[in-house]
Protein backbone atom coordinates (compact mmCIF):
# COMPACT_ATOMS: atom_id res chain seq x y z
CA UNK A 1 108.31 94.70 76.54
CA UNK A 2 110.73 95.51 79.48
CA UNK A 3 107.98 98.66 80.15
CA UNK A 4 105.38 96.29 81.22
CA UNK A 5 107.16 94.71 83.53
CA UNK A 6 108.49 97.94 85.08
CA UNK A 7 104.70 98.57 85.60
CA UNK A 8 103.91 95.49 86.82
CA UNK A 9 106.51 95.68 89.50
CA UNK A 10 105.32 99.59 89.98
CA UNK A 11 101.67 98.41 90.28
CA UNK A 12 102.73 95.51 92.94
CA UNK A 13 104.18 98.21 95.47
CA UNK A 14 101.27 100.25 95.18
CA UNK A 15 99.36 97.52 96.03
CA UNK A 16 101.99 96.50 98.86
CA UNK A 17 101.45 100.15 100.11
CA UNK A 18 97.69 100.43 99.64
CA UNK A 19 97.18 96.65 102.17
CA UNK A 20 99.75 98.05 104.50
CA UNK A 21 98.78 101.54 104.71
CA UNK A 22 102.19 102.98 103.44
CA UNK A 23 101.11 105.32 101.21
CA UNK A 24 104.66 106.59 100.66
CA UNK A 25 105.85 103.46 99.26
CA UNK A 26 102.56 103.51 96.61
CA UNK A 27 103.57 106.96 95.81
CA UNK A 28 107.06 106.65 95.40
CA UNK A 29 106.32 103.49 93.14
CA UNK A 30 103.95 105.60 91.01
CA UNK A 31 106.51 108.34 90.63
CA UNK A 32 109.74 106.26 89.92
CA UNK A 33 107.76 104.45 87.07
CA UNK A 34 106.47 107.73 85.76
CA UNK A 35 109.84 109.91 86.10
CA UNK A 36 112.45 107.20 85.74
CA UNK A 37 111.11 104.42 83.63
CA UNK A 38 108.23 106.05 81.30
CA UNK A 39 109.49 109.29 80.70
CA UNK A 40 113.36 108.77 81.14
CA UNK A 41 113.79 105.89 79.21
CA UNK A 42 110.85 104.50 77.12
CA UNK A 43 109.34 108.06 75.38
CA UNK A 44 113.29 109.39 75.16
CA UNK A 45 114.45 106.11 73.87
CA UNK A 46 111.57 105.68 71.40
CA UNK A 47 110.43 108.81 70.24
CA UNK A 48 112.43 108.07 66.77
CA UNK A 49 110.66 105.18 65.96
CA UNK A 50 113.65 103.49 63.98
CA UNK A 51 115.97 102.79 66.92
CA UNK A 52 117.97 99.93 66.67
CA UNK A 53 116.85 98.88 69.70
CA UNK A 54 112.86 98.27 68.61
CA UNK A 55 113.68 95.57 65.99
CA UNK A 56 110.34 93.72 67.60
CA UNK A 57 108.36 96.41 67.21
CA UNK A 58 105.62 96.25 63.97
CA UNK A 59 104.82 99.31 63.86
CA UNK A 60 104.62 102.88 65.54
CA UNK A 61 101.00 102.05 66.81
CA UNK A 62 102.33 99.22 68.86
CA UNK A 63 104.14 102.04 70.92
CA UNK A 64 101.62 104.35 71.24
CA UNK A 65 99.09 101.22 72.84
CA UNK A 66 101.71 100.46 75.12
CA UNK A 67 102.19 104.14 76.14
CA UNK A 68 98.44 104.91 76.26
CA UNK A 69 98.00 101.40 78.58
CA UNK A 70 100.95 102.59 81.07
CA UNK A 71 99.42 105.87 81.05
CA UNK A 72 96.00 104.45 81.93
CA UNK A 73 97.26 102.20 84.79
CA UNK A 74 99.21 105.15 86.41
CA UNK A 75 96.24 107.50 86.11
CA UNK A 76 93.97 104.46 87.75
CA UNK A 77 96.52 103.83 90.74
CA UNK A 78 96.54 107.97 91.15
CA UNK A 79 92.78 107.92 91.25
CA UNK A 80 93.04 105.55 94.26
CA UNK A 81 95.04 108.23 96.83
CA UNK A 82 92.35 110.55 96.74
């Protein structure tokens, strides 16, 4: 679950940037989660579903709810810059 914690530390410097009006630092937290930590590694590393790696994982639906919940947070914190 190394993912969610990536997020949570993504979703604490956007709210770091958001009290302290440094909307840089929000964005720049939103984009190195999306580019370097959700794309890069966790949909290269686990699109085949029978990586060594993901001997805790059930099944292929336990992926796709963590994807789909990353995806909603980042979509959330990018609805808050506008």
């Amino acid at each position: 679950m190394w993912i969610l914690s990536r997020l949570s530390y993504a979703v604490e410097a956007c709210n770091t940037g958001f009290k302290t009006y440094d909307f840089p630092l929000a964005t720049t937290a939103i984009y190195n989660f999306w580019l370097y930590e959700l794309c890069d590694w966790y949909l290269v590393r686990h699109s085949a579903f029978h990586h060594p790696c993901l001997h805790w994982v059930q099944s292929e639906l336990t992926l796709e709810i963590i994807f789909y919940f990353c995806l909603r947070v980042i979509i959330f914190l990018l609805s808050l810059l506008k």
